[in-house]
N, C-alpha and C. Protein backbone atom coordinates (compact mmCIF):
# COMPACT_ATOMS: atom_id res chain seq x y z
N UNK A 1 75.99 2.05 38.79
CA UNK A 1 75.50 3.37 39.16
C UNK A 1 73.98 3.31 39.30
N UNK A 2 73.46 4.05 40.25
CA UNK A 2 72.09 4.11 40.59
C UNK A 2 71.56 5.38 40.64
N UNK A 3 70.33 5.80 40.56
CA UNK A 3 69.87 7.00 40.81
C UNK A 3 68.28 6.47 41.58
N UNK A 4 68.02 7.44 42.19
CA UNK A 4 66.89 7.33 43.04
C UNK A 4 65.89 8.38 43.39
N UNK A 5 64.55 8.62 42.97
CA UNK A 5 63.40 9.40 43.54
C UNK A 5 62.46 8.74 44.98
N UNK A 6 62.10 9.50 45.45
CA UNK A 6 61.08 9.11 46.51
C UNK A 6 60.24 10.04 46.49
N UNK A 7 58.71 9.75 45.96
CA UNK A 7 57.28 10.75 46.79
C UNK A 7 56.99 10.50 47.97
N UNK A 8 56.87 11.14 48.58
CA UNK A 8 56.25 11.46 49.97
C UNK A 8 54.94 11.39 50.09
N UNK A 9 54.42 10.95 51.12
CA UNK A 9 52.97 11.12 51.74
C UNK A 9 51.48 11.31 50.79
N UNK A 10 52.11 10.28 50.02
CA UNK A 10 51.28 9.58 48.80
C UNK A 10 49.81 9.47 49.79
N UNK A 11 48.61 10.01 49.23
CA UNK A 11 47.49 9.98 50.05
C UNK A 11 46.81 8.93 49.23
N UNK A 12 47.47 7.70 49.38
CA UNK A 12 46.83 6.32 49.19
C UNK A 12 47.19 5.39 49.76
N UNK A 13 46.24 4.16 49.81
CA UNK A 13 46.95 3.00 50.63
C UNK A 13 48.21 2.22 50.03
N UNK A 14 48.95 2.21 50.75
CA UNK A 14 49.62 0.97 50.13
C UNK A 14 50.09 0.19 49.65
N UNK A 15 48.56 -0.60 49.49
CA UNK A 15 48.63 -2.00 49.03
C UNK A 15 48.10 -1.89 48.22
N UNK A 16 47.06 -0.80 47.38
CA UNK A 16 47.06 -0.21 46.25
C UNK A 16 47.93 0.06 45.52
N UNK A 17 49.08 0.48 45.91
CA UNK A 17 50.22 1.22 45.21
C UNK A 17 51.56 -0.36 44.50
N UNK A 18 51.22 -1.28 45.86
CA UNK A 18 51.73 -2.04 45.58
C UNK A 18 51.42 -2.89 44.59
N UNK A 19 50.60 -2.91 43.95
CA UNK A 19 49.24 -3.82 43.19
C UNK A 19 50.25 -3.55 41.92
N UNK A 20 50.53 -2.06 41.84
CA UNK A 20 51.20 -1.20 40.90
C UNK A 20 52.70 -1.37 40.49
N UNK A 21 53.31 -1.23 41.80
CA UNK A 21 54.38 -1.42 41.95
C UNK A 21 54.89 -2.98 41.80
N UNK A 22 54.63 -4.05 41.44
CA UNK A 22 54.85 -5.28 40.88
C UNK A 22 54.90 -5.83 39.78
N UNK A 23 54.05 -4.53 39.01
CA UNK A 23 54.54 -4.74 37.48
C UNK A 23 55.50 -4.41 36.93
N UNK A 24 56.08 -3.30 37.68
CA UNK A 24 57.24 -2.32 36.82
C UNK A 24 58.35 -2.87 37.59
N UNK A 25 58.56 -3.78 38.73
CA UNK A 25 59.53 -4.01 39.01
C UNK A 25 60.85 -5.10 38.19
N UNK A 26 61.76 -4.89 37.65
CA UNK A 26 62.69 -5.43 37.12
C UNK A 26 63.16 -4.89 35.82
N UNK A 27 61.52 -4.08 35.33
CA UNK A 27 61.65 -3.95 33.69
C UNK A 27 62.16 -2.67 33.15
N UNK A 28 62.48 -2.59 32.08
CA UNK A 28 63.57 -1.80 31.47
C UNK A 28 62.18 -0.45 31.76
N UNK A 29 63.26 0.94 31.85
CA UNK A 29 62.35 1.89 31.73
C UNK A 29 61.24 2.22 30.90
N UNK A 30 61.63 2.09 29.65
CA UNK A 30 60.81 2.25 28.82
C UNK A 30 59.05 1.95 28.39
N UNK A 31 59.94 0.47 28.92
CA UNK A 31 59.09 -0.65 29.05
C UNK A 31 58.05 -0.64 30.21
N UNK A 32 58.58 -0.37 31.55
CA UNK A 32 57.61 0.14 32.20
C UNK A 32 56.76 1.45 32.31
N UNK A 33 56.89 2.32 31.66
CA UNK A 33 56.67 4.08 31.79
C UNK A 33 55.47 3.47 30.42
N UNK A 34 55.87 2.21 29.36
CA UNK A 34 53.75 2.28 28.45
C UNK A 34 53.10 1.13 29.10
N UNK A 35 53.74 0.41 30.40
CA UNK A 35 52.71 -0.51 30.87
C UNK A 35 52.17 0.72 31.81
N UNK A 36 52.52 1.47 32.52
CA UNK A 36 52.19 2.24 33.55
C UNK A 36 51.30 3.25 32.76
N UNK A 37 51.21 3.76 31.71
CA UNK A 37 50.61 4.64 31.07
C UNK A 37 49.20 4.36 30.48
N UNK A 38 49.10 2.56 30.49
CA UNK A 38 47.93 1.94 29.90
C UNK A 38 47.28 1.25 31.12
N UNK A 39 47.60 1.43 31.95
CA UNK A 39 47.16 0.93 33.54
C UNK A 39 45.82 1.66 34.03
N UNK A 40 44.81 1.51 34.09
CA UNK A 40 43.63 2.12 34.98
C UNK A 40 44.07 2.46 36.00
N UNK A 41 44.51 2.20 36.58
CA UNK A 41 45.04 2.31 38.37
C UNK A 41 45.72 4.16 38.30
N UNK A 42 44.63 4.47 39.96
CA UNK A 42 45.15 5.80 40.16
C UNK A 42 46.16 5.63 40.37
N UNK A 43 46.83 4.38 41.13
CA UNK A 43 48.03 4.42 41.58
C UNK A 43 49.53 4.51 40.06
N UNK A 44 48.71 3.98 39.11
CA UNK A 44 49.99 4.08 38.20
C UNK A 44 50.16 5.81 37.87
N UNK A 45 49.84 6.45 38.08
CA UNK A 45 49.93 7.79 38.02
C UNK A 45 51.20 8.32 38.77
N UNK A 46 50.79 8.03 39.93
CA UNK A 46 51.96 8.04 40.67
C UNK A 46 53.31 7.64 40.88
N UNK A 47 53.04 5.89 40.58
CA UNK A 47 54.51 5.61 40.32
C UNK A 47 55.30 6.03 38.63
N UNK A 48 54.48 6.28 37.90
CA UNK A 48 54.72 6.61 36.86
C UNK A 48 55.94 8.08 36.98
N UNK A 49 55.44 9.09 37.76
CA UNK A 49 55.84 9.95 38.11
C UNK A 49 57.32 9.97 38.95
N UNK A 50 57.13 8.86 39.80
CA UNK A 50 58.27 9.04 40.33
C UNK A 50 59.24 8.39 39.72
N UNK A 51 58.67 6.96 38.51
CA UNK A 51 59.78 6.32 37.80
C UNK A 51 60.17 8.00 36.88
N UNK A 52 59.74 8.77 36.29
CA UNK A 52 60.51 9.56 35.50
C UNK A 52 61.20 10.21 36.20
N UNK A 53 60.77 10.73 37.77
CA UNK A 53 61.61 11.88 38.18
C UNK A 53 63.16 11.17 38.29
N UNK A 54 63.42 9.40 38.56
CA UNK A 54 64.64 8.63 38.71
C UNK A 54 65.16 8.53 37.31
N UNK A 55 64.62 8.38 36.29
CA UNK A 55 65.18 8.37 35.08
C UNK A 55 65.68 9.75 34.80
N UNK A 56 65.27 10.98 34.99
CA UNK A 56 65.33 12.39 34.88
C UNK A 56 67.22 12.25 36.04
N UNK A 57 67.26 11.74 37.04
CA UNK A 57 67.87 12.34 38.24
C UNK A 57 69.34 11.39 37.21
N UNK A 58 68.93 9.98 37.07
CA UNK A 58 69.42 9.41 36.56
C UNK A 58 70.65 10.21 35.14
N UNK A 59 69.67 11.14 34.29
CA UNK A 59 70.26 11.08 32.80
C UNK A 59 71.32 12.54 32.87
N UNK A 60 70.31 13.61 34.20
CA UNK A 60 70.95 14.52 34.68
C UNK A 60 72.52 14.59 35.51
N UNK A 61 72.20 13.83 36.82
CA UNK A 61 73.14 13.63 37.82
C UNK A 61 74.12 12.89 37.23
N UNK A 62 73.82 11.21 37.14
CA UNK A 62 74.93 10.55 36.56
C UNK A 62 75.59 10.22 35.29
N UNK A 63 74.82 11.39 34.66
CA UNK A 63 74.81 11.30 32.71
C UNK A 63 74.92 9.71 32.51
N UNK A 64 73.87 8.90 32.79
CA UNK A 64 73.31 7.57 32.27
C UNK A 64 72.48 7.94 31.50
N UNK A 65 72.56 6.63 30.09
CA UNK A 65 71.60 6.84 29.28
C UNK A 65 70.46 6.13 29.54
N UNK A 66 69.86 6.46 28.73
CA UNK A 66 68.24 6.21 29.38
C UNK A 66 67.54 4.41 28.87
N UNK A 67 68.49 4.59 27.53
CA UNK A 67 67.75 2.92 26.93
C UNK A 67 68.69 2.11 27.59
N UNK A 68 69.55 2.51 28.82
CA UNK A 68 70.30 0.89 29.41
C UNK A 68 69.75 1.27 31.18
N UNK A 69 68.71 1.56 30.78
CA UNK A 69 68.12 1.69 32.83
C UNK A 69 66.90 1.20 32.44
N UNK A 70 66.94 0.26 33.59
CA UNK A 70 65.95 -0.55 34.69
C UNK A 70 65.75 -0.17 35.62
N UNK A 71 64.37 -0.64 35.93
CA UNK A 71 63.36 -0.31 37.83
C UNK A 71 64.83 -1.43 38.57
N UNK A 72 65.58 -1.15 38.98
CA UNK A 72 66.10 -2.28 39.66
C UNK A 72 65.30 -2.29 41.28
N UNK A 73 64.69 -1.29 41.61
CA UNK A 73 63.90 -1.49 42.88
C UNK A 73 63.25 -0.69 43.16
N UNK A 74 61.89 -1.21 43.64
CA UNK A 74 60.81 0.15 44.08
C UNK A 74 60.18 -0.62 45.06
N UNK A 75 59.69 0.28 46.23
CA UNK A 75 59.32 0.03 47.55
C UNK A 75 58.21 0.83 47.87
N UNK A 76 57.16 0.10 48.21
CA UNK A 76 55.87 1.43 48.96
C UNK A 76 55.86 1.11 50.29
N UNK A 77 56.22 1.95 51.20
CA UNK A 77 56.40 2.00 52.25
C UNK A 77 54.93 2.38 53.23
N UNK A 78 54.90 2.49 54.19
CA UNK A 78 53.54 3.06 55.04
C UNK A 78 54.49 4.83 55.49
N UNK A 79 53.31 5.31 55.58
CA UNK A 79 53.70 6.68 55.81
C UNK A 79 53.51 6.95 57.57
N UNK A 80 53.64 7.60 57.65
CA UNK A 80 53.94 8.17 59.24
C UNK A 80 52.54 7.89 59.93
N UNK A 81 52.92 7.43 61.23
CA UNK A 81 51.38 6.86 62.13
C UNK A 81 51.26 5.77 62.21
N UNK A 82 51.91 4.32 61.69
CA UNK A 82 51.42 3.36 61.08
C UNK A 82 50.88 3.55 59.42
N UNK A 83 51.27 4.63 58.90
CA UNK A 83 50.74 4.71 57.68
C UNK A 83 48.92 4.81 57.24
N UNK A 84 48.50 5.74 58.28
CA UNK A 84 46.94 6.56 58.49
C UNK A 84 47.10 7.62 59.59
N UNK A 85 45.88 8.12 58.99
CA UNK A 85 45.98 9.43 59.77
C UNK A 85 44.49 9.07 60.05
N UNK A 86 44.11 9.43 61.37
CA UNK A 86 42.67 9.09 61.49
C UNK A 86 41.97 10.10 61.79
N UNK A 87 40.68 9.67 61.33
CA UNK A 87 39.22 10.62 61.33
C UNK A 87 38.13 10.64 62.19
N UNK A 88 37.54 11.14 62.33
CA UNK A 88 36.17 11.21 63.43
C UNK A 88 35.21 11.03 62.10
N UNK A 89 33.88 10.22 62.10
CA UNK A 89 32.97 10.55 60.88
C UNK A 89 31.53 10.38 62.31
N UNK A 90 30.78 11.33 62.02
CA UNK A 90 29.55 11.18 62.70
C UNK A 90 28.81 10.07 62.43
N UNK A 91 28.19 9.40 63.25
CA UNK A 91 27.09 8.66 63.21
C UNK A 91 26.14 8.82 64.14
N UNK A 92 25.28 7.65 64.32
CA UNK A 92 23.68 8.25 64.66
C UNK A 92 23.92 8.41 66.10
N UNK A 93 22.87 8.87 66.89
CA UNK A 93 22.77 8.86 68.14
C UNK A 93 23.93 9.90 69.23
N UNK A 94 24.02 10.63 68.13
CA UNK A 94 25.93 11.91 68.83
C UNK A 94 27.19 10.64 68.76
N UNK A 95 26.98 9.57 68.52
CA UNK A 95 28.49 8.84 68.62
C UNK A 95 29.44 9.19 66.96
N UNK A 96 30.38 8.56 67.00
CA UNK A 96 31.72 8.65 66.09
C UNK A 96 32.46 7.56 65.45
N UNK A 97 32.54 7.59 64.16
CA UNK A 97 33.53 6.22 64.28
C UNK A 97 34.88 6.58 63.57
N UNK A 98 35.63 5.95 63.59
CA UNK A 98 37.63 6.50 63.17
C UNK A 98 36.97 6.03 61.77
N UNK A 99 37.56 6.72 61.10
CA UNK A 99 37.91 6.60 59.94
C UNK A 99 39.46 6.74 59.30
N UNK A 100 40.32 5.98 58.61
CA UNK A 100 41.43 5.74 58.95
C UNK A 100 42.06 5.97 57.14
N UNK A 101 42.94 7.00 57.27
CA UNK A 101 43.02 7.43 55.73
C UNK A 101 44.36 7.03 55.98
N UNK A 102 44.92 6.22 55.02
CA UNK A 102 46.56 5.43 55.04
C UNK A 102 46.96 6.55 53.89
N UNK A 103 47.99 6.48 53.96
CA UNK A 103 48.90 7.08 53.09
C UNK A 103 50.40 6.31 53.11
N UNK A 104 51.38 6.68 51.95
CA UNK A 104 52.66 6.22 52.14
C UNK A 104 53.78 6.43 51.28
N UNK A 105 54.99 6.01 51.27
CA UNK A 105 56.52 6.75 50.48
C UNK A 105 56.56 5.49 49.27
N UNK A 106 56.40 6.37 48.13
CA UNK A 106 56.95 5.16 46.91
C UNK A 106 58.52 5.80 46.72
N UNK A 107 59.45 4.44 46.23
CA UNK A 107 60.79 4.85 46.39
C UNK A 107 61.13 4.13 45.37
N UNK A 108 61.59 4.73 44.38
CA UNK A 108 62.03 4.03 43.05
C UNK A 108 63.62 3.93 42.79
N UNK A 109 64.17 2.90 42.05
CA UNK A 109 66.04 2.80 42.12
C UNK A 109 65.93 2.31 40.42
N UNK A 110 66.60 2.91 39.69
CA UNK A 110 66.94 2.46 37.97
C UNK A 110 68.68 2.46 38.48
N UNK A 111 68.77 1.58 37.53
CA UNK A 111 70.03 1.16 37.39
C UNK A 111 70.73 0.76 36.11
N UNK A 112 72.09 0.89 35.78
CA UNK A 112 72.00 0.10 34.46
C UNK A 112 71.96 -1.62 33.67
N UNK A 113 71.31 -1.91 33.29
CA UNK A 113 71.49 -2.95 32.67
C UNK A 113 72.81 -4.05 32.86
N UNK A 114 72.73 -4.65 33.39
CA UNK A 114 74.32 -5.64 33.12
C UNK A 114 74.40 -6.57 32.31
């Protein structure tokens, strides 16, 4: 049995998120929700969030208990556009340059233990 969250249009890059997302992958919930909690990274904020909303969907939906679930998979995806949305920023002389703000979908899967 599996349960699954996804955030949306995470206004960060990536490959930031992914930096994140490589620690918590495999490890028991628990276990990942105080590495993620002792993490500097804005990004652990986030996945932090969406690992509970899967443990939450998890204990609710499929009445799984919580000390036999694992990250069995999490994915940061690019968000819509190529994953940026782009900007105009002024520079000298009346010209412009893109400025390119990425964003993207973290997608978390707990599962139980085998």
């Amino acid at each position: 049995m599996e349960a699954r969250a996804v955030a949306r249009y995470i206004r960060m890059s990536p490959w930031k998120v992914r930096r994140v997302a490589d620690v918590v992958r495999g490890r028991s919930v628990d276990e990942a929700l105080a590495l993620l909690r002792a993490m500097p990274h804005r990004a652990a904020r986030v996945v932090e969030k969406v690992v509970r909303s899967a443990v939450a969907n998890a204990e609710h939906n499929l009445e799984l208990d919580r000390s036999t679930l694992v990250v069995a998979r999490i994915a940061v995806d690019r968000g819509p556009g190529g994953g940026m949305w782009k900007r105009l920023v002024p520079r000298a002389r009346g010209r412009a340059d893109v400025m390119t703000r990425r964003n993207c979908h973290v997608t978390v899967v707990v599962a139980e233990r085998e």
